[in-house]
PDB file of N, CA and C in Angstrom:
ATOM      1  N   UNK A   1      81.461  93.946 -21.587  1.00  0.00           N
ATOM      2  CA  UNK A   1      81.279  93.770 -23.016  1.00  0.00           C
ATOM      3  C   UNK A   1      80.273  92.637 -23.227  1.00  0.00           C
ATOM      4  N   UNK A   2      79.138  92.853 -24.209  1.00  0.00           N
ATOM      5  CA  UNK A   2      78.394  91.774 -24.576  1.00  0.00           C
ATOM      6  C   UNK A   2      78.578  91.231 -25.266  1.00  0.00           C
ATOM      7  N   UNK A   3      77.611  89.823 -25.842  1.00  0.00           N
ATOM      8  CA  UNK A   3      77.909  88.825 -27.039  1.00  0.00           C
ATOM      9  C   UNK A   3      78.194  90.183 -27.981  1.00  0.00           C
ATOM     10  N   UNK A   4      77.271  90.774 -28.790  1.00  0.00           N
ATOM     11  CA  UNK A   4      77.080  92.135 -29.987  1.00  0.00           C
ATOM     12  C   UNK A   4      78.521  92.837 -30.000  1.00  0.00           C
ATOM     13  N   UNK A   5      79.087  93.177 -29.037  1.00  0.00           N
ATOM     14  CA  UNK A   5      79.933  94.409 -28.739  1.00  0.00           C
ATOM     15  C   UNK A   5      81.215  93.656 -29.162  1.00  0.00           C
ATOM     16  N   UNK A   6      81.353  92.348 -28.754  1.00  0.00           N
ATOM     17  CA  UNK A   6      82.596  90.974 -28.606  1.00  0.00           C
ATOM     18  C   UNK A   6      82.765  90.918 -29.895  1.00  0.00           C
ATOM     19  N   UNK A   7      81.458  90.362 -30.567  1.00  0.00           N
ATOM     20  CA  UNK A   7      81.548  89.825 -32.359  1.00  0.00           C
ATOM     21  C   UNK A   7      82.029  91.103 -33.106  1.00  0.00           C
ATOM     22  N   UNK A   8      81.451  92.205 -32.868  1.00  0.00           N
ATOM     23  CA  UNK A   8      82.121  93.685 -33.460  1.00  0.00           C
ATOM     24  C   UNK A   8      83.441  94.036 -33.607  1.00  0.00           C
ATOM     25  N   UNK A   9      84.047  93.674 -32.156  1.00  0.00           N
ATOM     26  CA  UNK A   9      85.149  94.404 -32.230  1.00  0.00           C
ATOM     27  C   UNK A   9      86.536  93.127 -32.741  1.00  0.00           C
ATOM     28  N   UNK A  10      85.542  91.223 -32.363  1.00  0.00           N
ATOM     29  CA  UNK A  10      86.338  90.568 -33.173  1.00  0.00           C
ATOM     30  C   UNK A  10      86.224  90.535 -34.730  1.00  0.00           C
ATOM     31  N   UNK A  11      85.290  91.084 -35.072  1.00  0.00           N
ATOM     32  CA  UNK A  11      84.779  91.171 -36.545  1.00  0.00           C
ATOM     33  C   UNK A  11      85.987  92.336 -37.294  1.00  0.00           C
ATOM     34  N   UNK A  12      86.017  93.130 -36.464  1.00  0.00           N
ATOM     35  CA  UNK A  12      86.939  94.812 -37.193  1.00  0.00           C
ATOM     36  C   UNK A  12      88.020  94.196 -36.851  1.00  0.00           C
ATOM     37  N   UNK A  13      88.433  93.360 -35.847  1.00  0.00           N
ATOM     38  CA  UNK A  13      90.226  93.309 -35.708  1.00  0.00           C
ATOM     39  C   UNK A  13      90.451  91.671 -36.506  1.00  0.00           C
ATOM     40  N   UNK A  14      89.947  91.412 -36.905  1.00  0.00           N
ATOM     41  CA  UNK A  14      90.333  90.386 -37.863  1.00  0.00           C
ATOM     42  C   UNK A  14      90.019  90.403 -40.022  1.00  0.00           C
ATOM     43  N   UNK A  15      89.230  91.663 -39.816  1.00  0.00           N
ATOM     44  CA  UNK A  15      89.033  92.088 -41.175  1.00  0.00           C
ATOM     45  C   UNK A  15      87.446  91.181 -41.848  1.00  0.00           C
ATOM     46  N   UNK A  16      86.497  90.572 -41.410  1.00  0.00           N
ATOM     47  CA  UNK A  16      85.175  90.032 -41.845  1.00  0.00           C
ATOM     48  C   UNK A  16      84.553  90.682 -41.120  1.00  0.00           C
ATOM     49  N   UNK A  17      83.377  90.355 -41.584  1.00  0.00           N
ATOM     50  CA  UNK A  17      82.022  91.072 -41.633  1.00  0.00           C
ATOM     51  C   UNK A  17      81.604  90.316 -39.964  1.00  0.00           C
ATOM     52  N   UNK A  18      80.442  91.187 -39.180  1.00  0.00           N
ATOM     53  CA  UNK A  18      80.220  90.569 -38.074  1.00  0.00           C
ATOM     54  C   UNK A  18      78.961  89.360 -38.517  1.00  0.00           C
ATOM     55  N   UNK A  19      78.741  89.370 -39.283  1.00  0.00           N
ATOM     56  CA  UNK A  19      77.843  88.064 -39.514  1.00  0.00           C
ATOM     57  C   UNK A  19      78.782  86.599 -39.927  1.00  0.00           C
ATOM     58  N   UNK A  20      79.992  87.238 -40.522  1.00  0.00           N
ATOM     59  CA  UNK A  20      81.010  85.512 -40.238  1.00  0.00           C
ATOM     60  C   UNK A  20      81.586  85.447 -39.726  1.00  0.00           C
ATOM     61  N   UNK A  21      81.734  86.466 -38.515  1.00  0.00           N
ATOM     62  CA  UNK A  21      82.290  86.648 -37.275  1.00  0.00           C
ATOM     63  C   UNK A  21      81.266  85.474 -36.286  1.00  0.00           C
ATOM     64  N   UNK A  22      80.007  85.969 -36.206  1.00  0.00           N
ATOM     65  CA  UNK A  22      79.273  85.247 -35.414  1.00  0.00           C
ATOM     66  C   UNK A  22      79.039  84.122 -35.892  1.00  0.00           C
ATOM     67  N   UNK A  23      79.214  83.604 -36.957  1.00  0.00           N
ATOM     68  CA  UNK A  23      79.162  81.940 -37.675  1.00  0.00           C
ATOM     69  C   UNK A  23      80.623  81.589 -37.275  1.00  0.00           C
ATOM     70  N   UNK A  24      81.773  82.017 -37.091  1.00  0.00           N
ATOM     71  CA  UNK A  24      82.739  81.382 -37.318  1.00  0.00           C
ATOM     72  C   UNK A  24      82.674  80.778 -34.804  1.00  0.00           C
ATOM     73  N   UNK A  25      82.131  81.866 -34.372  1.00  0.00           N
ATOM     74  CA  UNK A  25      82.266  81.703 -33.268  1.00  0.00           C
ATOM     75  C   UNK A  25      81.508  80.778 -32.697  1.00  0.00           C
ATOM     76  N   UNK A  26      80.067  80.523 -33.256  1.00  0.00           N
ATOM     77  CA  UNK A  26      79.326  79.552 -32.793  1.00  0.00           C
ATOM     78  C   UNK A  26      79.512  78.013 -33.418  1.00  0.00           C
ATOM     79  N   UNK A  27      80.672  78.133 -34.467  1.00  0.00           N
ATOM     80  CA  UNK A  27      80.976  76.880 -34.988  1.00  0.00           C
ATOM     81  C   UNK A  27      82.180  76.161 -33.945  1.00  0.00           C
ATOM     82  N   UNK A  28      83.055  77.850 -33.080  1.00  0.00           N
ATOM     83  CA  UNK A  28      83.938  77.098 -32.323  1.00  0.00           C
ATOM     84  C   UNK A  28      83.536  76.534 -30.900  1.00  0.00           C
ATOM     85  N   UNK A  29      82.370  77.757 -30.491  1.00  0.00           N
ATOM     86  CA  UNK A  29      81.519  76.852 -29.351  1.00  0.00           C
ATOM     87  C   UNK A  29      81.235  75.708 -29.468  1.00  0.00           C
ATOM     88  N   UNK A  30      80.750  75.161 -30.813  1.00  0.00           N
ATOM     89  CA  UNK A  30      80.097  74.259 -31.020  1.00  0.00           C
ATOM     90  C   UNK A  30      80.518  72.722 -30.697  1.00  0.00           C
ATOM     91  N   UNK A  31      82.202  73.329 -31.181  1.00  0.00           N
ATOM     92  CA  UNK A  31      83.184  71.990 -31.362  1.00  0.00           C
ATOM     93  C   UNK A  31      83.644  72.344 -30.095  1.00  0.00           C
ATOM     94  N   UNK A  32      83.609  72.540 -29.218  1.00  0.00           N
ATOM     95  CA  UNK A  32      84.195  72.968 -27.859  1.00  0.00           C
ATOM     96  C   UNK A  32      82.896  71.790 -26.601  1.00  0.00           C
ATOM     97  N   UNK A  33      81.599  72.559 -27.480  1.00  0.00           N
ATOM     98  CA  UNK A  33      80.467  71.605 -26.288  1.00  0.00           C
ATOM     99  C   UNK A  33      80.837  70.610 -26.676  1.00  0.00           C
ATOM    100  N   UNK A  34      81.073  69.922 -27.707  1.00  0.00           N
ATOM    101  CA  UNK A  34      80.622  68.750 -28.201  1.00  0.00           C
ATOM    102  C   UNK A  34      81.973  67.670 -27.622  1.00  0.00           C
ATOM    103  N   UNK A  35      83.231  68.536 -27.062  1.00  0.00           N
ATOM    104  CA  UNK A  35      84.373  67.756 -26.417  1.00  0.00           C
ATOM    105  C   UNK A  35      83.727  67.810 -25.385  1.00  0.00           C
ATOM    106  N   UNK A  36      83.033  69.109 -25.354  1.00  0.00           N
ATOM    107  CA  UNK A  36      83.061  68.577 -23.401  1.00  0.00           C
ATOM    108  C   UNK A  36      82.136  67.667 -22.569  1.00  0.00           C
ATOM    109  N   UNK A  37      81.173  67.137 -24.033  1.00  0.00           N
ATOM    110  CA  UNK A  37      79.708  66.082 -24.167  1.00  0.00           C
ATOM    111  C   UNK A  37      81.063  64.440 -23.858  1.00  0.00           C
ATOM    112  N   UNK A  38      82.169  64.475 -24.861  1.00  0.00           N
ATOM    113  CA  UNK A  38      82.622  63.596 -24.632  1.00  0.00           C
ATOM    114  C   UNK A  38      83.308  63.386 -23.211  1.00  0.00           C
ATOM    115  N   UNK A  39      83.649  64.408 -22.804  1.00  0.00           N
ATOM    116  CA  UNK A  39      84.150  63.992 -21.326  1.00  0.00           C
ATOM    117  C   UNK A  39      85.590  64.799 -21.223  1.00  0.00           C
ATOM    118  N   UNK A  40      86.122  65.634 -22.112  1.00  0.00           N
ATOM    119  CA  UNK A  40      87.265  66.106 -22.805  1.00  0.00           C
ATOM    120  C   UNK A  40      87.694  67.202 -22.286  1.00  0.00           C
ATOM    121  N   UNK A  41      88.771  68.293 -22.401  1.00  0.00           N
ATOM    122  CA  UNK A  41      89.230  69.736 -21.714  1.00  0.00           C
ATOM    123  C   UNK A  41      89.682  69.985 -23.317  1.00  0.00           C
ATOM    124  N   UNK A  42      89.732  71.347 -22.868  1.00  0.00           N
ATOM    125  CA  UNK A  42      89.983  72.422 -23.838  1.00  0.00           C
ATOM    126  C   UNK A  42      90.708  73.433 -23.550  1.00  0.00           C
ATOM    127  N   UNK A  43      91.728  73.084 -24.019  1.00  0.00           N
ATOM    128  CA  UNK A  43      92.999  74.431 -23.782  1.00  0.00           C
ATOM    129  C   UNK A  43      92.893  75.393 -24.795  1.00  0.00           C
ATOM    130  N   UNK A  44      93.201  76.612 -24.468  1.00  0.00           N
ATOM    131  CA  UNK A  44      93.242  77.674 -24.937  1.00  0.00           C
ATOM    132  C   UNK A  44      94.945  78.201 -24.956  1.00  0.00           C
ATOM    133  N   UNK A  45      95.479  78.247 -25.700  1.00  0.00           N
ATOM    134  CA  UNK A  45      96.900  78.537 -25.265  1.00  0.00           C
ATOM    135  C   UNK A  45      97.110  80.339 -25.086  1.00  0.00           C
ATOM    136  N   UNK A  46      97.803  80.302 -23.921  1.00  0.00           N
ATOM    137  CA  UNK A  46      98.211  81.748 -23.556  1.00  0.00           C
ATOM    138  C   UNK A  46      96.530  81.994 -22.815  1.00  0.00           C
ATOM    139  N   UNK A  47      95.541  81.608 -22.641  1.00  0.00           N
ATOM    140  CA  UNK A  47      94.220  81.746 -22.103  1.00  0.00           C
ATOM    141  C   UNK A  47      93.474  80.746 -20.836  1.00  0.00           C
ATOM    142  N   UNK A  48      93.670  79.503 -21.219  1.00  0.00           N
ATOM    143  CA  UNK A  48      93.320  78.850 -19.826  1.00  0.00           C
ATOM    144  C   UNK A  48      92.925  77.703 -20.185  1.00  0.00           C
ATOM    145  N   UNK A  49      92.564  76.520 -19.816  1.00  0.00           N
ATOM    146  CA  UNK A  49      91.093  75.430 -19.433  1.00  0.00           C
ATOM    147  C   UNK A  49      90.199  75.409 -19.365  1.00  0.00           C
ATOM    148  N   UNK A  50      89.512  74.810 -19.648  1.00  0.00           N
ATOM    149  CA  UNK A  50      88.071  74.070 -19.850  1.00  0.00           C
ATOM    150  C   UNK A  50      88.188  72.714 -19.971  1.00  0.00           C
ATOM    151  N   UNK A  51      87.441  72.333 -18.013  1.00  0.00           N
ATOM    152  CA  UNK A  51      88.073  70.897 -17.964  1.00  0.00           C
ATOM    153  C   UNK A  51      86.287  70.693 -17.255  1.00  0.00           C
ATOM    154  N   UNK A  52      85.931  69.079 -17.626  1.00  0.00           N
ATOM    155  CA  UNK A  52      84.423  68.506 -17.388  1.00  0.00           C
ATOM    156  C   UNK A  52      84.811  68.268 -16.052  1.00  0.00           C
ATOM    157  N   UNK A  53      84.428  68.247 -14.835  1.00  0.00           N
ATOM    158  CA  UNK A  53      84.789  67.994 -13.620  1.00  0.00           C
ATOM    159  C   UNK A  53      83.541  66.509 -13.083  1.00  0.00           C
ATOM    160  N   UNK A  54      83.648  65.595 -12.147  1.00  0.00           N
ATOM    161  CA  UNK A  54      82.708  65.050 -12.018  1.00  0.00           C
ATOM    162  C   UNK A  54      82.553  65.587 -10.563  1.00  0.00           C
ATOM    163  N   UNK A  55      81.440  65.689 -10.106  1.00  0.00           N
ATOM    164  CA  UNK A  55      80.791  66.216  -8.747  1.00  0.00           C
ATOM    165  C   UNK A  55      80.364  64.349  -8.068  1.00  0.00           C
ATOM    166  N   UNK A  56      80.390  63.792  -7.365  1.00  0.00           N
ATOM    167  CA  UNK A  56      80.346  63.050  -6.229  1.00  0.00           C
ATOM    168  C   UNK A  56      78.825  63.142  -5.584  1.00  0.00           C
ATOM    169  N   UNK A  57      78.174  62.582  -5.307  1.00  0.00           N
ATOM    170  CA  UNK A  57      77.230  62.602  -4.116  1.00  0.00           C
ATOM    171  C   UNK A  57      77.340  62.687  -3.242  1.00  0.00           C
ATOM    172  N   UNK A  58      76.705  63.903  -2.720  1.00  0.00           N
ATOM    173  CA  UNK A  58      76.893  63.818  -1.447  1.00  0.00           C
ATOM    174  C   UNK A  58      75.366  64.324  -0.451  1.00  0.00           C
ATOM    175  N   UNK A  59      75.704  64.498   0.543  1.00  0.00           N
ATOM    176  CA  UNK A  59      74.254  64.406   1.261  1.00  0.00           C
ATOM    177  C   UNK A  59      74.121  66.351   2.003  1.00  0.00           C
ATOM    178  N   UNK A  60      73.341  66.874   1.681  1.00  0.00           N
ATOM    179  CA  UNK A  60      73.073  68.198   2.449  1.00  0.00           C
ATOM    180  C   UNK A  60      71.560  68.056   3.873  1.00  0.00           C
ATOM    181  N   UNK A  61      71.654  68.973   4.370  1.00  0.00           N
ATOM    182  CA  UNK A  61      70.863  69.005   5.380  1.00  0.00           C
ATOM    183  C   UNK A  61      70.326  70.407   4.950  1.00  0.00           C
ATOM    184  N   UNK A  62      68.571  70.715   4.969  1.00  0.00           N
ATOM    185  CA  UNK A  62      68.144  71.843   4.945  1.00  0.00           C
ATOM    186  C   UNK A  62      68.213  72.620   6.693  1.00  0.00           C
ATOM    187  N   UNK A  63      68.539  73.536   6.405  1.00  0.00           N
ATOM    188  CA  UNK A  63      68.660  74.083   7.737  1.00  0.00           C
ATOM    189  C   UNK A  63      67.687  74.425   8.548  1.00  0.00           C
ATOM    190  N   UNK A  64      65.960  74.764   8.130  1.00  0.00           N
ATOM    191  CA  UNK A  64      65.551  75.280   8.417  1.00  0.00           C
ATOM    192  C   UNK A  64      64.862  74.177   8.875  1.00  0.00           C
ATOM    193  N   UNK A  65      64.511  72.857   8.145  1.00  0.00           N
ATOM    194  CA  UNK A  65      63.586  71.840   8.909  1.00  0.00           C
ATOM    195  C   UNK A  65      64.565  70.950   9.310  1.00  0.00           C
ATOM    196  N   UNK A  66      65.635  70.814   8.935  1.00  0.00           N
ATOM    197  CA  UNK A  66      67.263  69.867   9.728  1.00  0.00           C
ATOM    198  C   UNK A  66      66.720  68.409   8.547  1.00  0.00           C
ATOM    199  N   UNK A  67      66.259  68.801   7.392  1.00  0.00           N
ATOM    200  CA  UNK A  67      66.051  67.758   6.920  1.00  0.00           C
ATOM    201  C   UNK A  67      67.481  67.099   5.826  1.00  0.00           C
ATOM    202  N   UNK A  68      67.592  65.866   6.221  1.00  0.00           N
ATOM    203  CA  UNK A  68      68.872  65.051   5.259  1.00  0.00           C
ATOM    204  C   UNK A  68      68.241  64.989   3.781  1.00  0.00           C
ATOM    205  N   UNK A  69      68.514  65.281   2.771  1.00  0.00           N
ATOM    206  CA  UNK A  69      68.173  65.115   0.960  1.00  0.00           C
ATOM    207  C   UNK A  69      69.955  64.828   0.589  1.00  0.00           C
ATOM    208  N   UNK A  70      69.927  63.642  -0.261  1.00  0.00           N
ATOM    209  CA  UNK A  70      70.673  63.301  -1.194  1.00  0.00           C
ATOM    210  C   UNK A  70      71.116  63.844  -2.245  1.00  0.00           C
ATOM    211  N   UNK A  71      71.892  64.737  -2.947  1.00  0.00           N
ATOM    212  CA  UNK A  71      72.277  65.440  -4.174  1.00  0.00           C
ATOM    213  C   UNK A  71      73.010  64.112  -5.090  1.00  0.00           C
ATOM    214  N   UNK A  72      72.134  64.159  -6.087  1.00  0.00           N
ATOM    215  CA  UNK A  72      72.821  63.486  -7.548  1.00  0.00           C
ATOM    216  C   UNK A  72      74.366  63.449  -7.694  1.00  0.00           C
ATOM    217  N   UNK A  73      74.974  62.573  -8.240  1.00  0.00           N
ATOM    218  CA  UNK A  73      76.300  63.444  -8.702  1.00  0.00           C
ATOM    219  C   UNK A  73      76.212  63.905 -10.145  1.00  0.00           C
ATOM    220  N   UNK A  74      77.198  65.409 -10.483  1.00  0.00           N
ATOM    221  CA  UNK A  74      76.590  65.529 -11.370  1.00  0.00           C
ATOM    222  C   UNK A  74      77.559  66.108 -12.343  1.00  0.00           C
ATOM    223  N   UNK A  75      78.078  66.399 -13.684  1.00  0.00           N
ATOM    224  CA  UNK A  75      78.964  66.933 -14.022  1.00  0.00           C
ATOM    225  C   UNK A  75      79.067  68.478 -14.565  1.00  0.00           C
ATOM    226  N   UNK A  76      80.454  69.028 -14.001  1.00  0.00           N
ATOM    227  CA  UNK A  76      80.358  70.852 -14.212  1.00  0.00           C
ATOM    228  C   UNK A  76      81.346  71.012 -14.992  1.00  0.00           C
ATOM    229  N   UNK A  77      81.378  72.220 -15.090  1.00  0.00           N
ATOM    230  CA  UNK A  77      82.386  72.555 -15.781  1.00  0.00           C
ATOM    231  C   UNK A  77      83.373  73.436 -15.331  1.00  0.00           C
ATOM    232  N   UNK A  78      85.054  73.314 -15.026  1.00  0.00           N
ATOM    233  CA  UNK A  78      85.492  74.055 -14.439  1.00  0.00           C
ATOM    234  C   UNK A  78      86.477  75.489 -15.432  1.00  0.00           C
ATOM    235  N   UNK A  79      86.693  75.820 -15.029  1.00  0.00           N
ATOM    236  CA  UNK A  79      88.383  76.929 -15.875  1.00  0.00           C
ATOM    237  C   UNK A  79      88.989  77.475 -15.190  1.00  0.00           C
ATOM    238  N   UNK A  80      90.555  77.036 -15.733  1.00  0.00           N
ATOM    239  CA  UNK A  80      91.399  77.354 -15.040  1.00  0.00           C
ATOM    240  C   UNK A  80      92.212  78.348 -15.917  1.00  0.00           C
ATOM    241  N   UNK A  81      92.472  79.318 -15.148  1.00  0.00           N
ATOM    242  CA  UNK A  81      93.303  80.598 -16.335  1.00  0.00           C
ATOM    243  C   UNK A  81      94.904  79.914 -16.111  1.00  0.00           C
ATOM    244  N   UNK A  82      95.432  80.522 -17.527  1.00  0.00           N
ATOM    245  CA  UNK A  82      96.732  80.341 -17.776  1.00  0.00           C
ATOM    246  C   UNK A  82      97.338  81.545 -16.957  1.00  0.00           C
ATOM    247  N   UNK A  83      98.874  81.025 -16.289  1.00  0.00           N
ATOM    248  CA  UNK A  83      99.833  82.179 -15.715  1.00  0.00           C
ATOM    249  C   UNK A  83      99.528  83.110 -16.490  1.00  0.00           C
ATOM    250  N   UNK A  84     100.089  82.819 -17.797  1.00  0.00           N
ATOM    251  CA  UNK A  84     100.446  84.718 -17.731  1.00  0.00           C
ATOM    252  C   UNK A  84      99.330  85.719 -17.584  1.00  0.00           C
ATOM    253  N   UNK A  85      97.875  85.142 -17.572  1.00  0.00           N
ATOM    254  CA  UNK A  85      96.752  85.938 -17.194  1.00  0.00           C
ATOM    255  C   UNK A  85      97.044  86.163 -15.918  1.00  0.00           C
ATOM    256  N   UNK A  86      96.920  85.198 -15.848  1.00  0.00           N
ATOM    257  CA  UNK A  86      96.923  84.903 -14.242  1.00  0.00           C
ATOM    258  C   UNK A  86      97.811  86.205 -13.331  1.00  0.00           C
ATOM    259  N   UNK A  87      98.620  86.231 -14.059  1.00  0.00           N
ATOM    260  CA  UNK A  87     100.225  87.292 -13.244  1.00  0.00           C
ATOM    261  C   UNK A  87      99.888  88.700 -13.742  1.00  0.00           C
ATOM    262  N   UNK A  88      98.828  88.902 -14.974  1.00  0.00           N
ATOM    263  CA  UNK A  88      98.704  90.034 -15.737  1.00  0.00           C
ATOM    264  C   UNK A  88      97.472  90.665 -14.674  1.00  0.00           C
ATOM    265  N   UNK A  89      96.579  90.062 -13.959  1.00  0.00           N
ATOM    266  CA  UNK A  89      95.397  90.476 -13.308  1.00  0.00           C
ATOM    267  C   UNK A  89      95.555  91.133 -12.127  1.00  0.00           C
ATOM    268  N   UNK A  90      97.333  89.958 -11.746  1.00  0.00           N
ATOM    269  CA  UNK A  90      97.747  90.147  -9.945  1.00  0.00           C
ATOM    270  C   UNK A  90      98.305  91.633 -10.308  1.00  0.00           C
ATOM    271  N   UNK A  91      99.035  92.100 -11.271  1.00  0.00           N
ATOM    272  CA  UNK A  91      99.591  93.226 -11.366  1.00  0.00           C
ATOM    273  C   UNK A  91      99.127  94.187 -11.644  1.00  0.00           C
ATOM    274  N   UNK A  92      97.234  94.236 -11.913  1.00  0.00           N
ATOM    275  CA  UNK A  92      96.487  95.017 -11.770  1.00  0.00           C
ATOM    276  C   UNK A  92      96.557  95.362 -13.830  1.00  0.00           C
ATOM    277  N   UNK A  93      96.872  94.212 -14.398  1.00  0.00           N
ATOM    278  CA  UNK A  93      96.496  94.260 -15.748  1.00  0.00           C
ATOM    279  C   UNK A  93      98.204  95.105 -16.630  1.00  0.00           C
ATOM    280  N   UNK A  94      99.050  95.388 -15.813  1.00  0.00           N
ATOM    281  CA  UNK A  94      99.929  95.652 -16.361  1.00  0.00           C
ATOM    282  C   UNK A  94     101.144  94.437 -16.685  1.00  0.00           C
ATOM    283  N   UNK A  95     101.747  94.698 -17.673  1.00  0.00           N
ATOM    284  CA  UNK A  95     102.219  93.666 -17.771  1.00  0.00           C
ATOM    285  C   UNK A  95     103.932  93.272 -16.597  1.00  0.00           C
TER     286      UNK A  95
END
């Protein structure tokens, strides 16, 4: 399913139009980046996490010339699904 197909079918199962469908969604992205600018997680209840992770420095070797380069540390973003997804996927989506 794409962004288009997502806003549609959240647009018809909530009763608005897909144009304040797609305003109402990029207002919740919005407030979502802007925790995760602060350093913050984002639970989704019954859905999962969205947690800022910090990455460490550390040192890689290219393999091909055996050369040592330094990697930045740097921050990602992780997600972690909630059980009951979680148990709904292992069972092949049944409940």
């Amino acid at each position: 399913m794409n962004n288009k197909q997502f806003i549609a079918e959240l647009a018809k199962r909530m009763g608005y139009t897909a144009q304040d469908t797609q305003k109402m969604m990029y207002q919740v992205i919005d407030a979502m980046a802007d925790s995760f600018l602060e350093g913050n997680s984002v639970g989704v209840l019954n859905f999962g996490s969205f947690e800022v992770k910090k990455k460490m420095e550390r040192i890689i070797v290219n393999p091909t010339t055996g050369q040592r380069m330094l990697v930045p540390p740097k921050l990602t973003l992780g997600f972690k699904i909630s059980p009951v997804w979680k148990d709904k996927l292992k069972n092949g989506g049944t409940d």
